[in-house]
C-alpha atoms as a PDB file:
ATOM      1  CA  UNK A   1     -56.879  60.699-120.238  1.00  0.00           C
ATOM      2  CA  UNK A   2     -60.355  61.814-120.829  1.00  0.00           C
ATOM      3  CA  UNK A   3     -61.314  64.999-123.182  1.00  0.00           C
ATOM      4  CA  UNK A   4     -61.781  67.732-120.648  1.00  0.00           C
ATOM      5  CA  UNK A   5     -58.709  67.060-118.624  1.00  0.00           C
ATOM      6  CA  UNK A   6     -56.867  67.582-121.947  1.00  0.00           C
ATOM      7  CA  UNK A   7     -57.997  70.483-122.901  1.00  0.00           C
ATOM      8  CA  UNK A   8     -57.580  72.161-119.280  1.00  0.00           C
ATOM      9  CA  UNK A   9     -53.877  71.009-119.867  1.00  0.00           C
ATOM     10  CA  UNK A  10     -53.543  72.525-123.289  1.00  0.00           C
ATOM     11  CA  UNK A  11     -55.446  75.600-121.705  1.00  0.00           C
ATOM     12  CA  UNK A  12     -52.908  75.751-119.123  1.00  0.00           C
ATOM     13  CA  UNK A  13     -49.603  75.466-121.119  1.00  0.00           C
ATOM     14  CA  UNK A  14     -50.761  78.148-123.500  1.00  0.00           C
ATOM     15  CA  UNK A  15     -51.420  80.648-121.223  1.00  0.00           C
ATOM     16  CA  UNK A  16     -47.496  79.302-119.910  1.00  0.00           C
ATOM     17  CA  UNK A  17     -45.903  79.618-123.240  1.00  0.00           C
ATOM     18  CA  UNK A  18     -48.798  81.627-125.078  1.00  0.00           C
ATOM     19  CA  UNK A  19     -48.637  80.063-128.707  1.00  0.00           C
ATOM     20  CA  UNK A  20     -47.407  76.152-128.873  1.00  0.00           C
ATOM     21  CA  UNK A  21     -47.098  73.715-131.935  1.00  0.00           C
ATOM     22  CA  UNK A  22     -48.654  70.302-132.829  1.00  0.00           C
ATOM     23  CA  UNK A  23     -45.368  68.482-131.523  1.00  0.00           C
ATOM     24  CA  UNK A  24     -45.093  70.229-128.416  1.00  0.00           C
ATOM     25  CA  UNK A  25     -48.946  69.751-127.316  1.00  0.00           C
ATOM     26  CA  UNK A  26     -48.300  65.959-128.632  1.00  0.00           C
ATOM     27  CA  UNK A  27     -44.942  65.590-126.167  1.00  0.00           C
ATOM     28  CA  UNK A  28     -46.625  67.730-123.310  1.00  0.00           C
ATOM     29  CA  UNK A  29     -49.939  65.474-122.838  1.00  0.00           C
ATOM     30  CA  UNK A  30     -48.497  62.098-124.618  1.00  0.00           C
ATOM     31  CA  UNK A  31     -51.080  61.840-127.103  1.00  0.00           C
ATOM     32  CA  UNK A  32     -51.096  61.656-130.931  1.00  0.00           C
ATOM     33  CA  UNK A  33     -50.974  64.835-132.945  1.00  0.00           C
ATOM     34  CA  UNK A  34     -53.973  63.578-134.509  1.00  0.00           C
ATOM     35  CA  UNK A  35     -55.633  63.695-131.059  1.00  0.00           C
ATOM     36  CA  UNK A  36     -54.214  67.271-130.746  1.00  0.00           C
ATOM     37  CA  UNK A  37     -55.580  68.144-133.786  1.00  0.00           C
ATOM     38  CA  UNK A  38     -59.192  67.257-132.366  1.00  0.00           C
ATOM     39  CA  UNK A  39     -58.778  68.649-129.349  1.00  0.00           C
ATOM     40  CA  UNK A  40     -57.338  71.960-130.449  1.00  0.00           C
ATOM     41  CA  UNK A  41     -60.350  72.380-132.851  1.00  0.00           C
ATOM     42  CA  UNK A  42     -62.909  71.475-130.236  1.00  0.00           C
ATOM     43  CA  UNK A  43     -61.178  74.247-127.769  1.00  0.00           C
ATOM     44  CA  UNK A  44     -61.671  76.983-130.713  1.00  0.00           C
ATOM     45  CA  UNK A  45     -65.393  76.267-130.887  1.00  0.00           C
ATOM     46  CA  UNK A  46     -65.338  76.967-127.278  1.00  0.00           C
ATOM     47  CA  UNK A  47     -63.690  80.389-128.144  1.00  0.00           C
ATOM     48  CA  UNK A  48     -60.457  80.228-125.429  1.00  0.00           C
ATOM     49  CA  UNK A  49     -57.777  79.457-128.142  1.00  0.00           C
ATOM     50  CA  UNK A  50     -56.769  79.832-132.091  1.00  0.00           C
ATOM     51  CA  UNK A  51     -55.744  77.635-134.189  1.00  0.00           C
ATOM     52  CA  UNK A  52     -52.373  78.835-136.223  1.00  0.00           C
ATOM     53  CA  UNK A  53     -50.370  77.297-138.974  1.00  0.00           C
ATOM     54  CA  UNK A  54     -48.776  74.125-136.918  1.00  0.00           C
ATOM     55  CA  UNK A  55     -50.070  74.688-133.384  1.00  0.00           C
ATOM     56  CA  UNK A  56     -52.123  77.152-131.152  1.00  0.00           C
ATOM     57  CA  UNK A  57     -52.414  80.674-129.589  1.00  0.00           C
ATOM     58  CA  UNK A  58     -53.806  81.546-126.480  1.00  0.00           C
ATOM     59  CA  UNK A  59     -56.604  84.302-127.400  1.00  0.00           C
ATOM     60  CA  UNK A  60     -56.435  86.056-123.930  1.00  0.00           C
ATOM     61  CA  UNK A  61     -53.231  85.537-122.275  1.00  0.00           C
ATOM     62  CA  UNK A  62     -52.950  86.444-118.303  1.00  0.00           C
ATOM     63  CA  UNK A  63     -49.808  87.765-118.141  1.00  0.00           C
ATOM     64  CA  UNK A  64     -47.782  90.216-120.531  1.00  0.00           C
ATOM     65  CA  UNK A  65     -44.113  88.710-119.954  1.00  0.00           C
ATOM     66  CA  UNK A  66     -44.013  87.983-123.509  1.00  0.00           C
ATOM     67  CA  UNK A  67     -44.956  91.388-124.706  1.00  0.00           C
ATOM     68  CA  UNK A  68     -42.293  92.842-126.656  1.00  0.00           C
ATOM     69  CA  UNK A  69     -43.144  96.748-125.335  1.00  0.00           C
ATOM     70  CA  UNK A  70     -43.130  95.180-122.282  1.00  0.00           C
ATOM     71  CA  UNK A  71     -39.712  93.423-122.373  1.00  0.00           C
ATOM     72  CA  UNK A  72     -38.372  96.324-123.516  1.00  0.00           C
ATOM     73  CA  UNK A  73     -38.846  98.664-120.637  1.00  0.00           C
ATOM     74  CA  UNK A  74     -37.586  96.604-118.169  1.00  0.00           C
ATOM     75  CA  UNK A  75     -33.757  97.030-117.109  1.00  0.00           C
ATOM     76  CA  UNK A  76     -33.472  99.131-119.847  1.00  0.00           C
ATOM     77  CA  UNK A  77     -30.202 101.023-118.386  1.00  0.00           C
ATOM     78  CA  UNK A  78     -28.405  97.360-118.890  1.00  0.00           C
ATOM     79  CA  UNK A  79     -29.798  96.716-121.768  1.00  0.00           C
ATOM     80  CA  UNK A  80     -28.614  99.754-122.978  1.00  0.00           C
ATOM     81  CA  UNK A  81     -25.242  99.075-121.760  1.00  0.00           C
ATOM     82  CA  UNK A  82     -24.973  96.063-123.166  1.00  0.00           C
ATOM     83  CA  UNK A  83     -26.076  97.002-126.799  1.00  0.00           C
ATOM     84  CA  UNK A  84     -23.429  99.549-127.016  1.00  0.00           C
ATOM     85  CA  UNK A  85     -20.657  96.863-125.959  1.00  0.00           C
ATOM     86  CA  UNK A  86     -22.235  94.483-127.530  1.00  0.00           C
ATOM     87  CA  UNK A  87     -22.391  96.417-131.251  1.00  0.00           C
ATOM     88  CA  UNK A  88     -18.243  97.356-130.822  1.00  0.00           C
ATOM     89  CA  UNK A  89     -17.334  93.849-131.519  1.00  0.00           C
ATOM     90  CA  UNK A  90     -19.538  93.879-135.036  1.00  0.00           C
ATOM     91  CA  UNK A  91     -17.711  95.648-138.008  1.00  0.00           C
ATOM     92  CA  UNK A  92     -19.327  97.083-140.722  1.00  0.00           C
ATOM     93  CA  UNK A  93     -18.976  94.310-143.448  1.00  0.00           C
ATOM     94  CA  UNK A  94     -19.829  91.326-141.419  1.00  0.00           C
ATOM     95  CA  UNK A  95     -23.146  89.474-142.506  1.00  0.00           C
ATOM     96  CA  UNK A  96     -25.142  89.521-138.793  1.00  0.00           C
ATOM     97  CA  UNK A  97     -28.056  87.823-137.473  1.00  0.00           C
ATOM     98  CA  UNK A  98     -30.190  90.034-134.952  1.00  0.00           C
ATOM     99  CA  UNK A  99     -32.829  87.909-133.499  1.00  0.00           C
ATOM    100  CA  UNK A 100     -36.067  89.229-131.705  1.00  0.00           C
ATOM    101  CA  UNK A 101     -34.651  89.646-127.617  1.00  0.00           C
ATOM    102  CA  UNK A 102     -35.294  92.931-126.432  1.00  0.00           C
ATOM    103  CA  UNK A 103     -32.061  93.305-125.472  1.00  0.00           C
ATOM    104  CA  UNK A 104     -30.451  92.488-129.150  1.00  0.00           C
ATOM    105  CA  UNK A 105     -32.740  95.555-130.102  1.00  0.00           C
ATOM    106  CA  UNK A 106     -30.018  97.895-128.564  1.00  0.00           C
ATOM    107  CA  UNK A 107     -27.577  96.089-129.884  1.00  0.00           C
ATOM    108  CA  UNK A 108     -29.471  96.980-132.892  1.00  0.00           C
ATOM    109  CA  UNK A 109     -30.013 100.709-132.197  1.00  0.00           C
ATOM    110  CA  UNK A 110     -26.073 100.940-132.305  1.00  0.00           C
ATOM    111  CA  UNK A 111     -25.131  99.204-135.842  1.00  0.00           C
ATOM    112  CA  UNK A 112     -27.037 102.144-137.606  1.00  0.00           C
ATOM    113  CA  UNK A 113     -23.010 103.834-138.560  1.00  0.00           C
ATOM    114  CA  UNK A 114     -21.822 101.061-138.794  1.00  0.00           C
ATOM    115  CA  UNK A 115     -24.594  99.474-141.518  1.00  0.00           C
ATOM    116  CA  UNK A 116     -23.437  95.911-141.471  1.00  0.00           C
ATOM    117  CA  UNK A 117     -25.842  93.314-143.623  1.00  0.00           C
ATOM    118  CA  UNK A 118     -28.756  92.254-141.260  1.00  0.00           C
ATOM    119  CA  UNK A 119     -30.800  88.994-141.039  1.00  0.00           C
ATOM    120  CA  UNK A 120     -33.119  88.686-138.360  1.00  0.00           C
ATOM    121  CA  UNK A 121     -36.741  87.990-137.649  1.00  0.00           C
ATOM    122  CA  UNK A 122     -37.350  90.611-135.721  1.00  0.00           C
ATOM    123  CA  UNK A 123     -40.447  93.468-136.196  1.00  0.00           C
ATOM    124  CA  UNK A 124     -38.940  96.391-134.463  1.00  0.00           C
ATOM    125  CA  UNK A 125     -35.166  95.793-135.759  1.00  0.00           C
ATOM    126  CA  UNK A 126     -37.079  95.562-139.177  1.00  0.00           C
ATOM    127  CA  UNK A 127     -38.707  98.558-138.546  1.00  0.00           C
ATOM    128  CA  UNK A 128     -35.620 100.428-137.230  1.00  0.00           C
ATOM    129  CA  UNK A 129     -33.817 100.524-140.451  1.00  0.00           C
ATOM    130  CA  UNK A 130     -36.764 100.822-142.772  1.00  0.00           C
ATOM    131  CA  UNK A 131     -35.730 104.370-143.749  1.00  0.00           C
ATOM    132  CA  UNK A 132     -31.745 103.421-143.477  1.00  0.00           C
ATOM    133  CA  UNK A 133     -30.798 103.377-146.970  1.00  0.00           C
ATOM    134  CA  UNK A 134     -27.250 101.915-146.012  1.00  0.00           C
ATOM    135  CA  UNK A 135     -28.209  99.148-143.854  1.00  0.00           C
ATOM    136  CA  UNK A 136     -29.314  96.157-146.205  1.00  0.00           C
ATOM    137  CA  UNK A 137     -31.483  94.083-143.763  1.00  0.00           C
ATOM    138  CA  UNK A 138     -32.922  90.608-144.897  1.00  0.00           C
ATOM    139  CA  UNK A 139     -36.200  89.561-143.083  1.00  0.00           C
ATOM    140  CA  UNK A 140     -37.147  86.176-142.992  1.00  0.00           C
ATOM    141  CA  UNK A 141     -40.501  84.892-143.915  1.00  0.00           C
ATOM    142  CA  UNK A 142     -42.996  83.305-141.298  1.00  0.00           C
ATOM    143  CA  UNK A 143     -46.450  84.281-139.437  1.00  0.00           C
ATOM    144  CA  UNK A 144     -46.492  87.098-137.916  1.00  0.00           C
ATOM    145  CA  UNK A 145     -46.765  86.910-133.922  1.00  0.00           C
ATOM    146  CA  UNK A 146     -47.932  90.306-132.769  1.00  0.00           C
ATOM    147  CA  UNK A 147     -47.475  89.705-128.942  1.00  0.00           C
ATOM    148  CA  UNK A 148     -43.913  89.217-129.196  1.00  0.00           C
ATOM    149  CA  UNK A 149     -43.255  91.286-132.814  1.00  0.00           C
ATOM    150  CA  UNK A 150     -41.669  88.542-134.092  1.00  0.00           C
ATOM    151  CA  UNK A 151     -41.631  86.250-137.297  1.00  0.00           C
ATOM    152  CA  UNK A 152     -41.859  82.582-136.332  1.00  0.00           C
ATOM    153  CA  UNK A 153     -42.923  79.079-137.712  1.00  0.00           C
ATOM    154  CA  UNK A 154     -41.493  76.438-139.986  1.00  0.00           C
ATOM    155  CA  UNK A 155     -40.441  79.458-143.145  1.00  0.00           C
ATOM    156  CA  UNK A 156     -38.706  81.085-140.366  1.00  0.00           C
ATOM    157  CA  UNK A 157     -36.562  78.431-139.600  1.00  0.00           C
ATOM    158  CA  UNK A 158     -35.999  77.715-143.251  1.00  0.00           C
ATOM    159  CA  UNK A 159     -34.870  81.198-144.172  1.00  0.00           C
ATOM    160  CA  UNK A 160     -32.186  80.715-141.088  1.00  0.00           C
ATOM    161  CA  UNK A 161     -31.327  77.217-143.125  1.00  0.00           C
ATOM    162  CA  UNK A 162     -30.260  79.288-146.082  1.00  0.00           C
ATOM    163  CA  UNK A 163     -28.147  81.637-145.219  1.00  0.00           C
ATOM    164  CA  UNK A 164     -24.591  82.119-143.957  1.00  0.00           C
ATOM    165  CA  UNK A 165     -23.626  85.123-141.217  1.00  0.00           C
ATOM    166  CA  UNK A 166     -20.058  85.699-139.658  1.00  0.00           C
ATOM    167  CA  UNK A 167     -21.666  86.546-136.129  1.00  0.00           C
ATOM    168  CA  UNK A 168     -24.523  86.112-134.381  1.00  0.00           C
ATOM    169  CA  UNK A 169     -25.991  88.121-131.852  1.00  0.00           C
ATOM    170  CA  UNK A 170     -29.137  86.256-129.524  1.00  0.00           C
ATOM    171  CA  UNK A 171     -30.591  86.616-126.287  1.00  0.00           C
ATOM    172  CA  UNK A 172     -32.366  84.293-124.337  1.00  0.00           C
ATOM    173  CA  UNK A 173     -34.395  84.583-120.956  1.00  0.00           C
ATOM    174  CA  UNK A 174     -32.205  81.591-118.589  1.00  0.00           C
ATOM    175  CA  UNK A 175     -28.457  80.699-118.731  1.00  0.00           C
ATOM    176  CA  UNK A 176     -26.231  78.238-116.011  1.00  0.00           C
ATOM    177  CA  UNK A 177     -23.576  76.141-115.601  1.00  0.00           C
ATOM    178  CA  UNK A 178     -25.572  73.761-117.740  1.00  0.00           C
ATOM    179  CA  UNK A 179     -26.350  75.884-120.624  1.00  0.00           C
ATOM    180  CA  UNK A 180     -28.830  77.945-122.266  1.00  0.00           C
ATOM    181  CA  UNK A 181     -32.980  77.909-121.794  1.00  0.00           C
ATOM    182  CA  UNK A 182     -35.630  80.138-123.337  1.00  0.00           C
ATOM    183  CA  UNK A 183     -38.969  80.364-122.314  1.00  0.00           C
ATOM    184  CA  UNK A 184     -40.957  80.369-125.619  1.00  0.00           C
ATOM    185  CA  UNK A 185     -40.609  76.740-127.547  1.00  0.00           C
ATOM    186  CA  UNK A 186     -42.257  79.248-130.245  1.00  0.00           C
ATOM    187  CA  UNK A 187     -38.448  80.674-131.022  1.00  0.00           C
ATOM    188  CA  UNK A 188     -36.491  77.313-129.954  1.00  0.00           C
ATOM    189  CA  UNK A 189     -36.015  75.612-133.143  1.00  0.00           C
ATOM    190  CA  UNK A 190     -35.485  79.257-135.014  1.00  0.00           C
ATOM    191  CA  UNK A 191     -32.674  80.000-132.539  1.00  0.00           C
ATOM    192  CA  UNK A 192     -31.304  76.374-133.180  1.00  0.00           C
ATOM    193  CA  UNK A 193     -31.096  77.217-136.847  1.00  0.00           C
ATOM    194  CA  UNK A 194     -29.247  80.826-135.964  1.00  0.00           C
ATOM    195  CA  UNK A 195     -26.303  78.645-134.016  1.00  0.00           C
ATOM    196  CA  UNK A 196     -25.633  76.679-137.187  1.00  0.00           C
ATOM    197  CA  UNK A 197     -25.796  79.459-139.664  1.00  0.00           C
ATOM    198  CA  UNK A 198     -23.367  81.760-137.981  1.00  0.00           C
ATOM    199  CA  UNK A 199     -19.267  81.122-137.848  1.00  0.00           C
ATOM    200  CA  UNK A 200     -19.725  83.402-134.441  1.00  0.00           C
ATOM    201  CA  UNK A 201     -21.969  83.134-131.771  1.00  0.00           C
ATOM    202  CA  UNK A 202     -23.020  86.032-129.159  1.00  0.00           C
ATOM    203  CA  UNK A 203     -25.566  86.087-126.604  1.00  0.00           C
ATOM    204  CA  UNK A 204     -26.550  89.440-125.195  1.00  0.00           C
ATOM    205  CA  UNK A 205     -27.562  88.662-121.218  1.00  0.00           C
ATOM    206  CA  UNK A 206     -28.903  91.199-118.387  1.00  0.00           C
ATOM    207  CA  UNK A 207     -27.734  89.877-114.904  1.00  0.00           C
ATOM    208  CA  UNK A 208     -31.704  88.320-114.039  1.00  0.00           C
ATOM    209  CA  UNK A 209     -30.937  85.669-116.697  1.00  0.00           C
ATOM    210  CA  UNK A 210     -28.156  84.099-114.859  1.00  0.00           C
ATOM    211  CA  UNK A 211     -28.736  80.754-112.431  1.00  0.00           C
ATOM    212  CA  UNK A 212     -32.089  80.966-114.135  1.00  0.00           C
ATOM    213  CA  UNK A 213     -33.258  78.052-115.712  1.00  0.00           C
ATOM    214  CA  UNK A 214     -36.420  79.098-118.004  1.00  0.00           C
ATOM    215  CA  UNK A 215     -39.081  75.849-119.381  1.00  0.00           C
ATOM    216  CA  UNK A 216     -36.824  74.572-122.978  1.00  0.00           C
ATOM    217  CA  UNK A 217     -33.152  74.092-122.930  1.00  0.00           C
ATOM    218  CA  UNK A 218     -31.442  75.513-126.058  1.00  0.00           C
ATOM    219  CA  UNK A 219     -28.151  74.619-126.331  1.00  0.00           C
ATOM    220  CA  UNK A 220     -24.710  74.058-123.755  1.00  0.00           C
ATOM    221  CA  UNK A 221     -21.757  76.021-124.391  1.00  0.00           C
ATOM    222  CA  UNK A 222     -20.213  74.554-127.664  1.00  0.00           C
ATOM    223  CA  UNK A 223     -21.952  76.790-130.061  1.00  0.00           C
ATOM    224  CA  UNK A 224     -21.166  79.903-127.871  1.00  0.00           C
ATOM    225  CA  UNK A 225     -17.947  82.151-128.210  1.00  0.00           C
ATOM    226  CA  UNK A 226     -18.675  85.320-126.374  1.00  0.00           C
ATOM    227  CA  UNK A 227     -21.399  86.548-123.952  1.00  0.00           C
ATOM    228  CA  UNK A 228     -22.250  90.304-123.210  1.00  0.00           C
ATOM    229  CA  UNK A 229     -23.965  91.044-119.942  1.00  0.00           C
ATOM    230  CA  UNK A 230     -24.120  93.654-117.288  1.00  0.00           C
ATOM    231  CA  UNK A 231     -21.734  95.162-114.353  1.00  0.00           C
ATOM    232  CA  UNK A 232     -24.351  93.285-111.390  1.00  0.00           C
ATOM    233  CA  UNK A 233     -23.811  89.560-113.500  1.00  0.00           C
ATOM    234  CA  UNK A 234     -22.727  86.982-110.706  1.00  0.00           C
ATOM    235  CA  UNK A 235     -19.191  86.834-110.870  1.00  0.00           C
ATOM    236  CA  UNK A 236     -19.280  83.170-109.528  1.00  0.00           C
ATOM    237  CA  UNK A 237     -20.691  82.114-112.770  1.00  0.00           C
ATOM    238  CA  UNK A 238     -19.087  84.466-114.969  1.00  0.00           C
ATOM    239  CA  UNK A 239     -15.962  82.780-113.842  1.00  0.00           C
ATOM    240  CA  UNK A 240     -17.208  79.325-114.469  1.00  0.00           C
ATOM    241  CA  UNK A 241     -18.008  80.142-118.440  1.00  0.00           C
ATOM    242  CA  UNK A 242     -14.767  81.849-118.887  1.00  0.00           C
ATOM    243  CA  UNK A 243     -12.899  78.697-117.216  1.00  0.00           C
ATOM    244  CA  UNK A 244     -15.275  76.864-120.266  1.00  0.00           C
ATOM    245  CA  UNK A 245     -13.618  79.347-122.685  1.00  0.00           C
ATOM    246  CA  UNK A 246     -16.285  81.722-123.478  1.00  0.00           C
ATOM    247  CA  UNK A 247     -15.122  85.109-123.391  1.00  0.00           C
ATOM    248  CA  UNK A 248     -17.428  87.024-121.136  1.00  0.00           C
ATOM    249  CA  UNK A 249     -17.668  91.169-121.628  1.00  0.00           C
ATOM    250  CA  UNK A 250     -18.589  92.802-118.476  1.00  0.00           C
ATOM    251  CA  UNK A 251     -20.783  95.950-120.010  1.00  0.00           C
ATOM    252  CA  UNK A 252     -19.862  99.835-118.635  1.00  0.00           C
ATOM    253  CA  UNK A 253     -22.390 100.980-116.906  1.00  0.00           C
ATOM    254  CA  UNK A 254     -24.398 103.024-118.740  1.00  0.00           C
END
């Protein structure tokens, strides 16, 4: 594969995925990270990407999908819904992960009583309890990612490695009979980490996730005991992960 026809691919799955690392780019275009490495420094000369600790960002991406203010006006009256279902299976002394979904954020904006112990990665849930002097919220370490207001990279997925929750509480943008997807390979290996550090897993799901499959498969359905989602979630489905033992919460309307 010659030069140029690599770097319109590289081009082309960043403004996909927006940010990608060395291992990705390596698996996407079969080439050596080394090669990668080159190529990615060649491409910032030009000006159309930047290089980041362990990958790549796209500098102008075409589409704001990834946007977290953007996310988070969208089916915001299920979202809503869900967060408030979603934060009455929590009590107040269980250790919980919030991760960065737009959708966990409600879940968020309905602990504040209830003040359990917060880990998450997650800018605005960070911000939310700044000035909550009972909430005690750990934030992980990692490079900032402005776009999506999130902390990612390899301390990110570290800080998950050491510690120890009793729920939780993640979103993700496909799910089907098969399992989970998420769009961004940037939070992939972070949300791996959250399955194995929690004794309870939740995933907070508007009905336009379901029979969607996104670009990365996360996980299947071991890791998963309970899933929130909304009053229009395809009931065909829903049956099919209760009949694999997840317990599924239809949401009130809000």
């Amino acid at each position: 594969m010659q030069a140029e026809e690599r770097y319109s691919r590289i081009e082309n799955h960043l403004q996909k995925v927006e940010f990608a690392s060395l291992d990705e780019l390596s698996e996407q275009l079969d080439v050596s990270v080394s090669t990668i490495r080159r190529d990615l420094t060649n491409l910032e000369k030009k000006g159309n990407i930047r290089r980041t600790h362990g990958g790549a960002r796209i500098i102008q991406p075409k589409t704001d999908d990834f946007v977290f203010a953007t996310r988070n006006t969208r089916k915001t009256d299920e979202k809503e819904a869900i967060g408030k279902a979603c934060a009455n299976l929590i009590n107040t002394h269980q250790t919980t992960i919030l991760d960065a979904g737009s959708t966990v954020y409600h879940v968020a904006c309905h602990l504040g009583e209830k003040s359990p112990p917060i880990i998450t990665n997650s800018l605005p849930i960070t911000n939310l309890f700044s000035n909550n002097n009972l909430t005690e919220v750990v934030v992980t370490g990692g490079i900032i990612y402005p776009r999506l207001e999130v902390l990612v990279g390899p301390l990110a997925v570290e800080s998950f490695s050491k510690v120890h929750a009793d729920i939780a509480v993640m979103s993700a943008s496909g799910i089907t009979a098969d399992g989970i997807y998420n769009s961004h390979a940037l939070l992939i290996d972070i949300q791996k980490q959250m399955l194995k550090s929690a004794d309870k897993v939740i995933l907070c799901l508007d009905h336009t996730k379901f029979d969607r499959r996104s670009m990365f498969f996360l996980t299947d359905f071991d890791p998963i005991d309970c899933i929130v989602t909304d009053s229009k979630a395809p009931m065909v489905l829903v049956e099919k992960l209760r009949g694999k033992g997840i317990e599924v919460i239809i949401a009130p309307d809000a």
